[in-house]
N, C-alpha and C. Protein backbone atom coordinates (compact mmCIF):
# COMPACT_ATOMS: atom_id res chain seq x y z
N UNK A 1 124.42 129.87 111.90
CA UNK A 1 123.16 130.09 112.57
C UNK A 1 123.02 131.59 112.81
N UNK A 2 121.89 131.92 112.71
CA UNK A 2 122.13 133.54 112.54
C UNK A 2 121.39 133.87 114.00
N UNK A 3 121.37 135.27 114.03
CA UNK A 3 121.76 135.54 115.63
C UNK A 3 120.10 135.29 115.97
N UNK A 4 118.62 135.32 115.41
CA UNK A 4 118.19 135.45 115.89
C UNK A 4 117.32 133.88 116.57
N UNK A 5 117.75 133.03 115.56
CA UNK A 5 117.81 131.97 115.60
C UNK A 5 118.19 131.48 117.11
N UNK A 6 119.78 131.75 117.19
CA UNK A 6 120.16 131.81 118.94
C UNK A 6 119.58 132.73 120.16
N UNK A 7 118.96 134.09 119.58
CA UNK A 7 118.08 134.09 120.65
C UNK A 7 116.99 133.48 121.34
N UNK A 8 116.27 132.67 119.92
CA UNK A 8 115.30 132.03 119.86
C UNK A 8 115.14 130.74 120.95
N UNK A 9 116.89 130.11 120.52
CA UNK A 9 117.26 129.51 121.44
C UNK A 9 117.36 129.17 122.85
N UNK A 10 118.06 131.02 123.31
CA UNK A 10 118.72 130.86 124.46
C UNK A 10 117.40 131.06 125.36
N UNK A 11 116.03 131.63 124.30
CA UNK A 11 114.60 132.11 125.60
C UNK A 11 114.12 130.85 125.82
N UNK A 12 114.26 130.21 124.80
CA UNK A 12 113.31 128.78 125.14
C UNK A 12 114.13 128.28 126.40
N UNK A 13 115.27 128.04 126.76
CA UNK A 13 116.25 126.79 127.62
C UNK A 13 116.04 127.75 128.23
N UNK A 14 115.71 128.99 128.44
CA UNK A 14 115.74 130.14 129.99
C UNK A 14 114.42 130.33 130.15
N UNK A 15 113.48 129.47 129.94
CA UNK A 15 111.60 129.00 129.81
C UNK A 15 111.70 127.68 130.38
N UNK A 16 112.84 126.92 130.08
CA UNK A 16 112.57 125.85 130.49
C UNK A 16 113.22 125.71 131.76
N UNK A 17 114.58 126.79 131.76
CA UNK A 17 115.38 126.92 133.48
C UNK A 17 114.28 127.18 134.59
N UNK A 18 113.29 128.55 133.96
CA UNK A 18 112.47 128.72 134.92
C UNK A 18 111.30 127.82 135.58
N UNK A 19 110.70 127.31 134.23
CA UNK A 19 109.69 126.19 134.91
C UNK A 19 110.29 125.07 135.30
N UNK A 20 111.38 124.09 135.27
CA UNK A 20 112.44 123.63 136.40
C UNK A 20 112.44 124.47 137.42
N UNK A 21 112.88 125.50 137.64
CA UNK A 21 113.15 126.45 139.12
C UNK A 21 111.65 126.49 139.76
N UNK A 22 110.52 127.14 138.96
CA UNK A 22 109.00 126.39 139.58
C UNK A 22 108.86 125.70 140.07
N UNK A 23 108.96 124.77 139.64
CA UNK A 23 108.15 123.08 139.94
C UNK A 23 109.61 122.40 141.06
N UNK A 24 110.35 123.22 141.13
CA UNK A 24 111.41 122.70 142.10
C UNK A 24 110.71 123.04 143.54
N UNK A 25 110.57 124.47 143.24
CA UNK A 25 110.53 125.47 144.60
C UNK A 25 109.21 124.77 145.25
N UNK A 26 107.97 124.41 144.68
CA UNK A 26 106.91 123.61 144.94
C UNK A 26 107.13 122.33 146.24
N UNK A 27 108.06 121.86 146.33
CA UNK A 27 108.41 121.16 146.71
C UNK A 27 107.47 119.54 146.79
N UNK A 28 106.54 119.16 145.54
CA UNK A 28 105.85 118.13 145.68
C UNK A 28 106.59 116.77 146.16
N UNK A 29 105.70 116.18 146.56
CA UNK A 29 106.14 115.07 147.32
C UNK A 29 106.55 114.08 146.54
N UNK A 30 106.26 114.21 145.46
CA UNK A 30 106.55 112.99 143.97
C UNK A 30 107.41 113.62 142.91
N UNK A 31 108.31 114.15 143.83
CA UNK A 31 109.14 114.97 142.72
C UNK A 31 110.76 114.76 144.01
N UNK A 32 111.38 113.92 143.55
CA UNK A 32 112.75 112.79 143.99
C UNK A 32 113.65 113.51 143.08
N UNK A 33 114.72 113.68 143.64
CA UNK A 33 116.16 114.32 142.60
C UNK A 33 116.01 113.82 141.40
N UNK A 34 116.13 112.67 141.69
CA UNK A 34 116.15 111.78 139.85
C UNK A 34 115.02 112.23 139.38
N UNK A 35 114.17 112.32 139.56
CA UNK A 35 112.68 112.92 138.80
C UNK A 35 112.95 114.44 137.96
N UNK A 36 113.43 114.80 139.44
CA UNK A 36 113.84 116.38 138.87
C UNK A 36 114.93 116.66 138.11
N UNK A 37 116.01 115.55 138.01
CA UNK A 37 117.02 115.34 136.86
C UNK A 37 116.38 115.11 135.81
N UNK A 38 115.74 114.07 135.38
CA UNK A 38 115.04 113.42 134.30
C UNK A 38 113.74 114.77 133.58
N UNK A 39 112.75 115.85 134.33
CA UNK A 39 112.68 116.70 134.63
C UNK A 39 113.21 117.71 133.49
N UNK A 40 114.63 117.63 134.55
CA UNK A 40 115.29 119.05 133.74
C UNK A 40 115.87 118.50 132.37
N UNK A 41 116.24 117.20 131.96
CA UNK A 41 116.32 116.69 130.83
C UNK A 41 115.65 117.44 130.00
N UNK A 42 114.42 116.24 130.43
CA UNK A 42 113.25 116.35 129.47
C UNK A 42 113.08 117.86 129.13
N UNK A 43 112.74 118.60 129.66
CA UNK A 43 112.64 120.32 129.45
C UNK A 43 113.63 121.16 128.38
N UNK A 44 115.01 120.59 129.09
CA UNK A 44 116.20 121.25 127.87
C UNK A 44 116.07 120.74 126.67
N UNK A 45 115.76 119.73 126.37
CA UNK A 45 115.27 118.96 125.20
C UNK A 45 114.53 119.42 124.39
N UNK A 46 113.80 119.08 125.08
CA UNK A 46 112.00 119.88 124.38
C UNK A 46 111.59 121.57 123.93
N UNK A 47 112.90 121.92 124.68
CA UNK A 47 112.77 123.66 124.43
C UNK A 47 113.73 123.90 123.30
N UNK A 48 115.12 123.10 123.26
CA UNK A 48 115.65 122.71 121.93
C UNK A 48 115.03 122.71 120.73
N UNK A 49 114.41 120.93 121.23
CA UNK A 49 113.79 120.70 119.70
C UNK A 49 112.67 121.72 118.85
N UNK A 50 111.84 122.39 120.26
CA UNK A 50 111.04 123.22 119.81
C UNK A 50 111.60 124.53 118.89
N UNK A 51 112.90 125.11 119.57
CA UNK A 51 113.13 126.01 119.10
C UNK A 51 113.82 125.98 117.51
N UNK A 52 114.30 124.53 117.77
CA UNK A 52 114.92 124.66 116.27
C UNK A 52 113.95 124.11 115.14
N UNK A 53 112.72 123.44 115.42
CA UNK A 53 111.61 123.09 114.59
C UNK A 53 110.42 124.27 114.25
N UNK A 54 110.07 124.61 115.32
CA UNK A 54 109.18 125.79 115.52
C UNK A 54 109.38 127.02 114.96
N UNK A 55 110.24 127.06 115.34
CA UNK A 55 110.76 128.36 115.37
C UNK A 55 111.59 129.16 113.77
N UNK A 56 111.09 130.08 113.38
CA UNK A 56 111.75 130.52 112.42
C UNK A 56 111.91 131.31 112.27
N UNK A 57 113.73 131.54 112.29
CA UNK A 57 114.41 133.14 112.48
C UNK A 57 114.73 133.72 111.37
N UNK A 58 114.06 133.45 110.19
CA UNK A 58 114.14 134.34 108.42
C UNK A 58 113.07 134.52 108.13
N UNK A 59 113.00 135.59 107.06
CA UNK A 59 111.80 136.24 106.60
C UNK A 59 111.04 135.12 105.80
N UNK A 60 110.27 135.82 104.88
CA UNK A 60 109.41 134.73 103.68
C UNK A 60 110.64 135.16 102.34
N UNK A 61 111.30 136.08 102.39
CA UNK A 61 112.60 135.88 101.10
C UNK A 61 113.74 135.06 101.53
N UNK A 62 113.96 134.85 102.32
CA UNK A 62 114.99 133.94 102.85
C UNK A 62 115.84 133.92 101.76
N UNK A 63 115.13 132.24 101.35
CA UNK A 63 115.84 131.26 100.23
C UNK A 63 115.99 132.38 98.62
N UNK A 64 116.19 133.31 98.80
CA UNK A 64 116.54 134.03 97.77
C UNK A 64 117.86 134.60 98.09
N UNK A 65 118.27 134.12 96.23
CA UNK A 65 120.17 134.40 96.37
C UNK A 65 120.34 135.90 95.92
N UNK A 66 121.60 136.24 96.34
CA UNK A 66 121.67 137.65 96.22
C UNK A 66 121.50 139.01 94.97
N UNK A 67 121.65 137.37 93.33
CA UNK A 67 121.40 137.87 92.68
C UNK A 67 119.86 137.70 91.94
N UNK A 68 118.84 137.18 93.17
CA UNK A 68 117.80 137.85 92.47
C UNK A 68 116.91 138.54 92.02
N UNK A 69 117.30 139.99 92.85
CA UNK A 69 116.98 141.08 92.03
C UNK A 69 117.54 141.04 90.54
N UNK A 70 118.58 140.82 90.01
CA UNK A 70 118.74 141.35 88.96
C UNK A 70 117.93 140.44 88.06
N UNK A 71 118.35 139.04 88.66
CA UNK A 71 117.33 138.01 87.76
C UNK A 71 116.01 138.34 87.61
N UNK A 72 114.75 139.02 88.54
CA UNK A 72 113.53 139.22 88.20
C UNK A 72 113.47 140.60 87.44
N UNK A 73 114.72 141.54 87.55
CA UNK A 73 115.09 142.21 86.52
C UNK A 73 114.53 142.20 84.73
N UNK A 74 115.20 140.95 84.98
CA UNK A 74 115.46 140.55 83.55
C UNK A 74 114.18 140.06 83.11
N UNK A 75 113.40 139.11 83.63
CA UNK A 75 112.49 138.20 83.60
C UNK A 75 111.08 139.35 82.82
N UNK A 76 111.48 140.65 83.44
CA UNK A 76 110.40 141.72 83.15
C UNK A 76 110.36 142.21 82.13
């Protein structure tokens, strides 16, 4: 996994620490530990899946192997 990929990572779950720490400090009346467990689940999850679906830490050459410069080299 390349590094930027894991930054990508670590902002989303520290997006989702904070809006948990929000909606904590609020103190609503319909918001029960277990809520706010289930809550912080749901959030680490979702900032996960987002980051590893969403998110894309390579250029548009990516999927190009190292030798293909020489290959479009040739091709010319």
């Amino acid at each position: 996994m390349c590094v930027q990929c894991m930054a990508s990572a670590m902002a989303a779950v520290g997006t989702a620490s904070g809006t948990r720490a929000f909606i904590a400090s609020r103190h609503f009346s319909w918001l029960t530990p277990r809520r706010l467990r289930a809550l912080t689940i749901v959030l680490l999850a979702g900032a996960l899946i987002a980051s590893a679906t969403l998110v894309s830490g390579s250029g548009p050459g990516s999927g190009q192997h190292v030798g293909s410069k020489a290959q479009s080299a040739e091709r010319r």
